[in-house]
N, C-alpha and C. Protein backbone atom coordinates (compact mmCIF):
# COMPACT_ATOMS: atom_id res chain seq x y z
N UNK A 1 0.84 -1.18 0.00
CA UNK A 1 0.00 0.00 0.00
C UNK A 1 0.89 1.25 0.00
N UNK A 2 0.86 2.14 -1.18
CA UNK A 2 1.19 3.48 -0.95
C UNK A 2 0.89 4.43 -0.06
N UNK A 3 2.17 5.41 0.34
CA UNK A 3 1.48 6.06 1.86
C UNK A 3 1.07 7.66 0.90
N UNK A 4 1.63 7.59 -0.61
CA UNK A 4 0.96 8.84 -1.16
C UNK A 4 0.93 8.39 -2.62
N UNK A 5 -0.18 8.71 -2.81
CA UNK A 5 -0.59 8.10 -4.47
C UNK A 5 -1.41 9.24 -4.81
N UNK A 6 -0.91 9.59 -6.57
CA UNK A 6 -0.76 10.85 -7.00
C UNK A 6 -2.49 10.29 -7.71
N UNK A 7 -3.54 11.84 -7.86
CA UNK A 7 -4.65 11.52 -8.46
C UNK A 7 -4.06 11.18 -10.10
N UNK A 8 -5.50 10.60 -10.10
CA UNK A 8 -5.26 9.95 -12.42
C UNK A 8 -4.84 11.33 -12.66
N UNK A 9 -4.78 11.14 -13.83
CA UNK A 9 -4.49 12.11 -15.46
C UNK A 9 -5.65 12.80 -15.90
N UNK A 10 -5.66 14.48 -15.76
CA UNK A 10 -6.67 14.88 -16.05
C UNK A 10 -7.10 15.36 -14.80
N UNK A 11 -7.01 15.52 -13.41
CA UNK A 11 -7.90 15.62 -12.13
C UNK A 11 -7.47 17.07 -11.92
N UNK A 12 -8.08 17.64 -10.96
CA UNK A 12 -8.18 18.74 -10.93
C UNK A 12 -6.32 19.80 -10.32
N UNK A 13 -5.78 18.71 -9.64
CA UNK A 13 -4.70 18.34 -9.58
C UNK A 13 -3.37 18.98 -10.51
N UNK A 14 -4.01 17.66 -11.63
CA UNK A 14 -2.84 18.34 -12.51
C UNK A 14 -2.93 19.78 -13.20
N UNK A 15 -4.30 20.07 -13.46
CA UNK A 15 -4.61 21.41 -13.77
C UNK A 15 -3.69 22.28 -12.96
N UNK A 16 -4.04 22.17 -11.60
CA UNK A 16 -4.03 23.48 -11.16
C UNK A 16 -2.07 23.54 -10.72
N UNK A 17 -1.73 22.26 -10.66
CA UNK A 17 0.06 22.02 -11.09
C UNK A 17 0.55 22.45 -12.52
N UNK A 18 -0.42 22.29 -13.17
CA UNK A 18 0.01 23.11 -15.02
C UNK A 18 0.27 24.26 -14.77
N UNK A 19 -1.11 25.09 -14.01
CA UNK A 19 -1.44 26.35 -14.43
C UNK A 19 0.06 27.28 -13.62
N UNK A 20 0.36 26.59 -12.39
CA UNK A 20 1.50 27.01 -11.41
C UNK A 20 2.15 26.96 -12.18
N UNK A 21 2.36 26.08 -12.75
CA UNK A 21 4.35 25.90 -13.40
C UNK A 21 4.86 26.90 -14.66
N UNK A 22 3.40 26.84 -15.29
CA UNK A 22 3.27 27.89 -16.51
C UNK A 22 3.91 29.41 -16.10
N UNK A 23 2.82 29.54 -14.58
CA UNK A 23 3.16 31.16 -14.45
C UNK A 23 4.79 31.39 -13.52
N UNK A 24 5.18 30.23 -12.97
CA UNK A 24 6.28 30.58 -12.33
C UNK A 24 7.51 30.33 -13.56
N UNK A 25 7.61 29.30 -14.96
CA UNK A 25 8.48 29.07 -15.67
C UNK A 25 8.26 30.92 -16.46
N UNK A 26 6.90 31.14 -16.48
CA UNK A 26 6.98 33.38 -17.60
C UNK A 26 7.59 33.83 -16.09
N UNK A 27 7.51 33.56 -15.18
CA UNK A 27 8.15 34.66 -14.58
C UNK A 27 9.52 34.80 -14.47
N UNK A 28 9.91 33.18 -14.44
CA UNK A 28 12.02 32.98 -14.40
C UNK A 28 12.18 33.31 -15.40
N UNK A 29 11.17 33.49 -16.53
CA UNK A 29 12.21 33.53 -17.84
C UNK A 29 12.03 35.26 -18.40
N UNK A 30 10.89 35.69 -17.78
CA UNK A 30 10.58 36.75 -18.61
C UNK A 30 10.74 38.36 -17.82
N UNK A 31 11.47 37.88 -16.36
CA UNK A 31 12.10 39.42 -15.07
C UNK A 31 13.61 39.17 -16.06
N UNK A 32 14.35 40.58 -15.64
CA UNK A 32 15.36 40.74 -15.84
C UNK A 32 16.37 39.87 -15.39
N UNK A 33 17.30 39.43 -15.82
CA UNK A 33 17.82 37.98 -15.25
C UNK A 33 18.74 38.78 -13.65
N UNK A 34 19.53 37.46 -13.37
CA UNK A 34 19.99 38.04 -12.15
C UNK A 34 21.07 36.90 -12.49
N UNK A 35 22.04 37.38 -11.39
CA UNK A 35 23.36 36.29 -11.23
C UNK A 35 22.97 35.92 -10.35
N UNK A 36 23.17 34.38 -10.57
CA UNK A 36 22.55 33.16 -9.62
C UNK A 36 24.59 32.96 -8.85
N UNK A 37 25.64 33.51 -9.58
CA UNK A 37 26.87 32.77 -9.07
C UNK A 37 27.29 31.44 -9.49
N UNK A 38 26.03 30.72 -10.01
CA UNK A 38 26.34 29.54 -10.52
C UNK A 38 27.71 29.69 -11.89
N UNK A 39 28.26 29.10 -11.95
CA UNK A 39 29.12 29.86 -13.44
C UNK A 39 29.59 28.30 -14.03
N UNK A 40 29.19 27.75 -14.52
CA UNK A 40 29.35 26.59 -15.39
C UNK A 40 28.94 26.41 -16.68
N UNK A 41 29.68 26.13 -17.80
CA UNK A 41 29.27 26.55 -18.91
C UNK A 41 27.93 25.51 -19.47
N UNK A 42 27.05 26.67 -20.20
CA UNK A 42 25.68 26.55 -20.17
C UNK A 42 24.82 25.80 -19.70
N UNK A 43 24.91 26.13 -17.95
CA UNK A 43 24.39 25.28 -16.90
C UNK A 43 22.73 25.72 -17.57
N UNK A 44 22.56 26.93 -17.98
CA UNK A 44 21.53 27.48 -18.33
C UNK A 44 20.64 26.70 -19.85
N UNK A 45 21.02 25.59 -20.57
CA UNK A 45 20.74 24.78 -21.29
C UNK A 45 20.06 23.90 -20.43
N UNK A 46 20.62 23.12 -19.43
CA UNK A 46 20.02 22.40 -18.70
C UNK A 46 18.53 22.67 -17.96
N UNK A 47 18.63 24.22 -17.32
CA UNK A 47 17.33 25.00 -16.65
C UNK A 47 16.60 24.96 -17.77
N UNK A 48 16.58 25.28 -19.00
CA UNK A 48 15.81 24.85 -20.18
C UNK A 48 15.29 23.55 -20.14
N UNK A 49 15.81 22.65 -20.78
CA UNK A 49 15.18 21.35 -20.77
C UNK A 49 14.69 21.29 -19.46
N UNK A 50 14.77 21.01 -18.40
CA UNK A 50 14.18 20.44 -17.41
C UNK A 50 13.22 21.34 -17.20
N UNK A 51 12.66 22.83 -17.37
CA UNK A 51 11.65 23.43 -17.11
C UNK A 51 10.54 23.08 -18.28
N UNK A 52 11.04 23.01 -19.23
CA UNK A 52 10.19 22.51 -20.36
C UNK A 52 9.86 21.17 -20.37
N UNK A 53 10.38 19.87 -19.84
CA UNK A 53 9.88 19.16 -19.57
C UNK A 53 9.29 18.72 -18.88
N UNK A 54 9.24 19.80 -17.66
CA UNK A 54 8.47 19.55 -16.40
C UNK A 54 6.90 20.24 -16.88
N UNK A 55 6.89 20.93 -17.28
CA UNK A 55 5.81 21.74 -17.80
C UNK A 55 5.25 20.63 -18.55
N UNK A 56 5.57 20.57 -19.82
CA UNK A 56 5.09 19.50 -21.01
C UNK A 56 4.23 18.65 -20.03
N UNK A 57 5.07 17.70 -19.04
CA UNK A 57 4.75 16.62 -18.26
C UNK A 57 3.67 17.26 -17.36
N UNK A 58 3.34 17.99 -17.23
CA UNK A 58 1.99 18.60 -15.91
C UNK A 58 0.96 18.87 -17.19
N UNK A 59 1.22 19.42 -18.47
CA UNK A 59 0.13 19.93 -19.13
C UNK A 59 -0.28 18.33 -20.20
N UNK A 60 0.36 17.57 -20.01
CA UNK A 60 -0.12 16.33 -20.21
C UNK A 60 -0.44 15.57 -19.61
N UNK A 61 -0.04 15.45 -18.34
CA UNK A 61 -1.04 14.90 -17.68
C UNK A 61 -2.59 15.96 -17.36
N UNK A 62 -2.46 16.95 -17.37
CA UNK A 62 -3.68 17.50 -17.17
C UNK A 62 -4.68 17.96 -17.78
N UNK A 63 -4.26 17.93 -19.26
CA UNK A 63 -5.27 17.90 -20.12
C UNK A 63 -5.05 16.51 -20.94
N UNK A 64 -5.77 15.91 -20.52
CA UNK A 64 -5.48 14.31 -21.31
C UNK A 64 -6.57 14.64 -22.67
N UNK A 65 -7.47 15.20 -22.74
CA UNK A 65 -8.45 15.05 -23.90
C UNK A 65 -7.59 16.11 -25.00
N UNK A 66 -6.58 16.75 -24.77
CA UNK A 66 -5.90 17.26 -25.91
C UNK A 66 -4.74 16.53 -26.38
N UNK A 67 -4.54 16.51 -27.60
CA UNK A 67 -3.82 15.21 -28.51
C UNK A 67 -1.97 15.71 -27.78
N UNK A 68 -1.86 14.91 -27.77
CA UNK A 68 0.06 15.11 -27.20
C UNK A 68 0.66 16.09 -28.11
N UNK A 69 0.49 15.73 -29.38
CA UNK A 69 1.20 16.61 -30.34
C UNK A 69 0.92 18.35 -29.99
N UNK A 70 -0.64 18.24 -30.19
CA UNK A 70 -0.33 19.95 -30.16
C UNK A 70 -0.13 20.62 -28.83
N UNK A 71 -0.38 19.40 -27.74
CA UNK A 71 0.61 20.19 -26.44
C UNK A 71 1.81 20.53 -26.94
N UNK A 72 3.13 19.41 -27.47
CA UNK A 72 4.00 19.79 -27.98
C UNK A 72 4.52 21.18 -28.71
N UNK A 73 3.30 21.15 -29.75
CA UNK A 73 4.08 22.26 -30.39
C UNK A 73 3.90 23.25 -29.63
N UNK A 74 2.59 23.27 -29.08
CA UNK A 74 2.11 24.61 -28.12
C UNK A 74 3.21 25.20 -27.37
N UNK A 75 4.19 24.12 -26.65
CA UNK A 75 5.28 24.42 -25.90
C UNK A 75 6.51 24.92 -26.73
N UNK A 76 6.80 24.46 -27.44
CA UNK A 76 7.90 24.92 -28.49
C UNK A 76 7.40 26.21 -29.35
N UNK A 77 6.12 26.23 -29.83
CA UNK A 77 5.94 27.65 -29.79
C UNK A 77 6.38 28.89 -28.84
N UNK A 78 5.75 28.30 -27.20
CA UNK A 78 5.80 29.00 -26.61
C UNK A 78 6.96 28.93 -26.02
N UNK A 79 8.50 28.34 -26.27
CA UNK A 79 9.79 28.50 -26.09
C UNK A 79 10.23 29.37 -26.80
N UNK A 80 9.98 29.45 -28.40
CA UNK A 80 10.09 30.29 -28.97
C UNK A 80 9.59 31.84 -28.83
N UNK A 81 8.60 31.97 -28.69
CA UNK A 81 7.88 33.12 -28.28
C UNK A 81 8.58 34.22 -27.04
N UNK A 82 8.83 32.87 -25.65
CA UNK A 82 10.39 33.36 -24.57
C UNK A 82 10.89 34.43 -25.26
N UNK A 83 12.04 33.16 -25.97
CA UNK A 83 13.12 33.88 -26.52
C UNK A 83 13.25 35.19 -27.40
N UNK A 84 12.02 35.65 -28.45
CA UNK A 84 11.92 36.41 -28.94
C UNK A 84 11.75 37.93 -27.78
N UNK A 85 10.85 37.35 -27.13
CA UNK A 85 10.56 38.40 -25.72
C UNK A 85 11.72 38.73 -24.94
N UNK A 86 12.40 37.76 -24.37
CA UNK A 86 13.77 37.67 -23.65
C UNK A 86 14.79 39.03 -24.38
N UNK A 87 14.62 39.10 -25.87
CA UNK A 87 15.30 39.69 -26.63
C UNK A 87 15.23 41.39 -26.07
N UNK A 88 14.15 41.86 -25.73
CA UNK A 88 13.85 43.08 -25.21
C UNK A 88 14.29 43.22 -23.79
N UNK A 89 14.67 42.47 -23.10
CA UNK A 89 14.48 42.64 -21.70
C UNK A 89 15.69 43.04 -21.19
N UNK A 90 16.39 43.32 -20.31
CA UNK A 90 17.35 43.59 -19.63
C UNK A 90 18.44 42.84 -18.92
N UNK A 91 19.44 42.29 -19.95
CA UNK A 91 20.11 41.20 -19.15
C UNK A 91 19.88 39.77 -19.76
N UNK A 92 18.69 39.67 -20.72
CA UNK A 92 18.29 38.80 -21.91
C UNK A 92 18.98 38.88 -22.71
N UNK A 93 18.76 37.92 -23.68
CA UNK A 93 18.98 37.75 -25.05
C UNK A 93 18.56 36.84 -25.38
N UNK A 94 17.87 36.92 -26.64
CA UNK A 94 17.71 35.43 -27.67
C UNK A 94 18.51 34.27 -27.67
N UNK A 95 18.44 33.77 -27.86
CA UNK A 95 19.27 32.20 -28.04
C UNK A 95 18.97 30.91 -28.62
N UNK A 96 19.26 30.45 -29.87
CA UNK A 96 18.83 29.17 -30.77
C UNK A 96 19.12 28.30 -29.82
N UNK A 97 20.49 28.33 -28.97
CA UNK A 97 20.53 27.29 -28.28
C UNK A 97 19.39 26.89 -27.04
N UNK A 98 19.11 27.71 -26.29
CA UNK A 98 18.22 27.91 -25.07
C UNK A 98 17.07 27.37 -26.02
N UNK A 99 16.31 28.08 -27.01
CA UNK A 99 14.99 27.38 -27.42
C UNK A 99 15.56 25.86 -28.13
N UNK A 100 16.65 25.02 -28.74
CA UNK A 100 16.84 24.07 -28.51
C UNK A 100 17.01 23.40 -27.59
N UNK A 101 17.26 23.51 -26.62
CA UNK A 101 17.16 22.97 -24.90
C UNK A 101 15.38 22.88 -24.64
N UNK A 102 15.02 24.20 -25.20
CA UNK A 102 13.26 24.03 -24.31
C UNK A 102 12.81 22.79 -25.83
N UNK A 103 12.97 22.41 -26.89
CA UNK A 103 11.74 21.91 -27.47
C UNK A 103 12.80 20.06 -27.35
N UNK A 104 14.54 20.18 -27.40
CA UNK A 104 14.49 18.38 -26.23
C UNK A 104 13.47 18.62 -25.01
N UNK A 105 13.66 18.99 -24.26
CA UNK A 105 13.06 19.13 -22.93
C UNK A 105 11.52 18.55 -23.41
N UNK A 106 10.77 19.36 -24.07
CA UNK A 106 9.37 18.32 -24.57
C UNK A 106 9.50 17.51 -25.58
N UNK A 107 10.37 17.18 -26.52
CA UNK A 107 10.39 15.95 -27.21
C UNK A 107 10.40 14.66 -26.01
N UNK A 108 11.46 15.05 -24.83
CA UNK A 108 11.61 13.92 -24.39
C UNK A 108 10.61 13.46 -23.40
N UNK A 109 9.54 14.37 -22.94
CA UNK A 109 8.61 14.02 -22.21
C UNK A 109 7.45 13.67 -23.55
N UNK A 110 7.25 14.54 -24.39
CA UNK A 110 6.21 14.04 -25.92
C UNK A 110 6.08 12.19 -26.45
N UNK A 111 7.24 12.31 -26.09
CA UNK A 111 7.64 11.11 -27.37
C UNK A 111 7.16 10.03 -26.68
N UNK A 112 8.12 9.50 -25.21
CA UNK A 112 7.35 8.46 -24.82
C UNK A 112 6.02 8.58 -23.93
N UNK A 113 5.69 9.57 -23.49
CA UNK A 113 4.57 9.75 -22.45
C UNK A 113 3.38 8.74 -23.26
N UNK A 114 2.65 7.92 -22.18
CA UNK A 114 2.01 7.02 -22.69
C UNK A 114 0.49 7.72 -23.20
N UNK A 115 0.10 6.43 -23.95
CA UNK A 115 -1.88 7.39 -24.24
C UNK A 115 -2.48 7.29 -23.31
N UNK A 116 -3.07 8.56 -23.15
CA UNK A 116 -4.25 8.53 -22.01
C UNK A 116 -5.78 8.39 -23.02
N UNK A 117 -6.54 7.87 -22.01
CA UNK A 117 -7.44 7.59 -22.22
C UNK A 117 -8.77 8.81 -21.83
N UNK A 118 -9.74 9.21 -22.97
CA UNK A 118 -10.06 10.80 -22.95
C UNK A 118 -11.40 10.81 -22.24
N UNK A 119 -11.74 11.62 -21.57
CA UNK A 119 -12.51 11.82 -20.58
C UNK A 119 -13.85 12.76 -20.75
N UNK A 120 -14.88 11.99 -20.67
CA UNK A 120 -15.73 12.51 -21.46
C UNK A 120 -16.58 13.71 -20.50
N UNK A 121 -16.99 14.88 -21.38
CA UNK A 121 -17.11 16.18 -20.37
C UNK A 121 -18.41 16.20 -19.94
């Protein structure tokens, strides 16, 4: 017996874990940056993928009745979209590499995440 077992796919749950991650990933990416001190070369590739796949992974599990794919692109759009924005900001800049980090980051949660089964409204 599990002492914590996560609700299904789709529950109100993952919603409201999507909707969080969404607004806290526009806010790291879209304030003026700051020095974290960290200094390792493009430790900041990594904060990419793993924010984008953490995301991908909450907005798929939480909207199961939308097809995987256009979560996907939705996210890689909206990596792209970042970066164009990032471009104005203070301490930003664009980067092919950074939006290649965010759309691995959801290939690798896209690709294998299993089918859910769609939930009728």
């Amino acid at each position: 017996m599990s002492f914590f077992k996560l609700p299904a796919f789709g529950h109100i749950f993952w919603r409201a874990s999507a909707v969080i991650s969404i607004i806290i990933l526009l806010l790291l990416t879209l304030l003026p940056s700051v020095n974290t001190g960290i200094n390792f070369n493009n430790i900041d590739k990594v904060y990419h993928f793993v924010a984008f796949a953490g995301v991908t992974f909450l907005f798929m599990s939480a909207f199961i009745n939308l097809n995987r794919v256009t979560i996907a692109i939705s996210m890689i759009i909206l990596g792209f979209a970042i970066e164009v924005i990032q471009y104005q900001i203070p301490g930003r800049d664009f980067s092919w590499l950074d939006w290649l980090a965010d759309c691995a980051g959801v290939l690798a949660i896209a690709i294998p995440f299993p089918k859910r089964k769609k939930i009728k409204a």
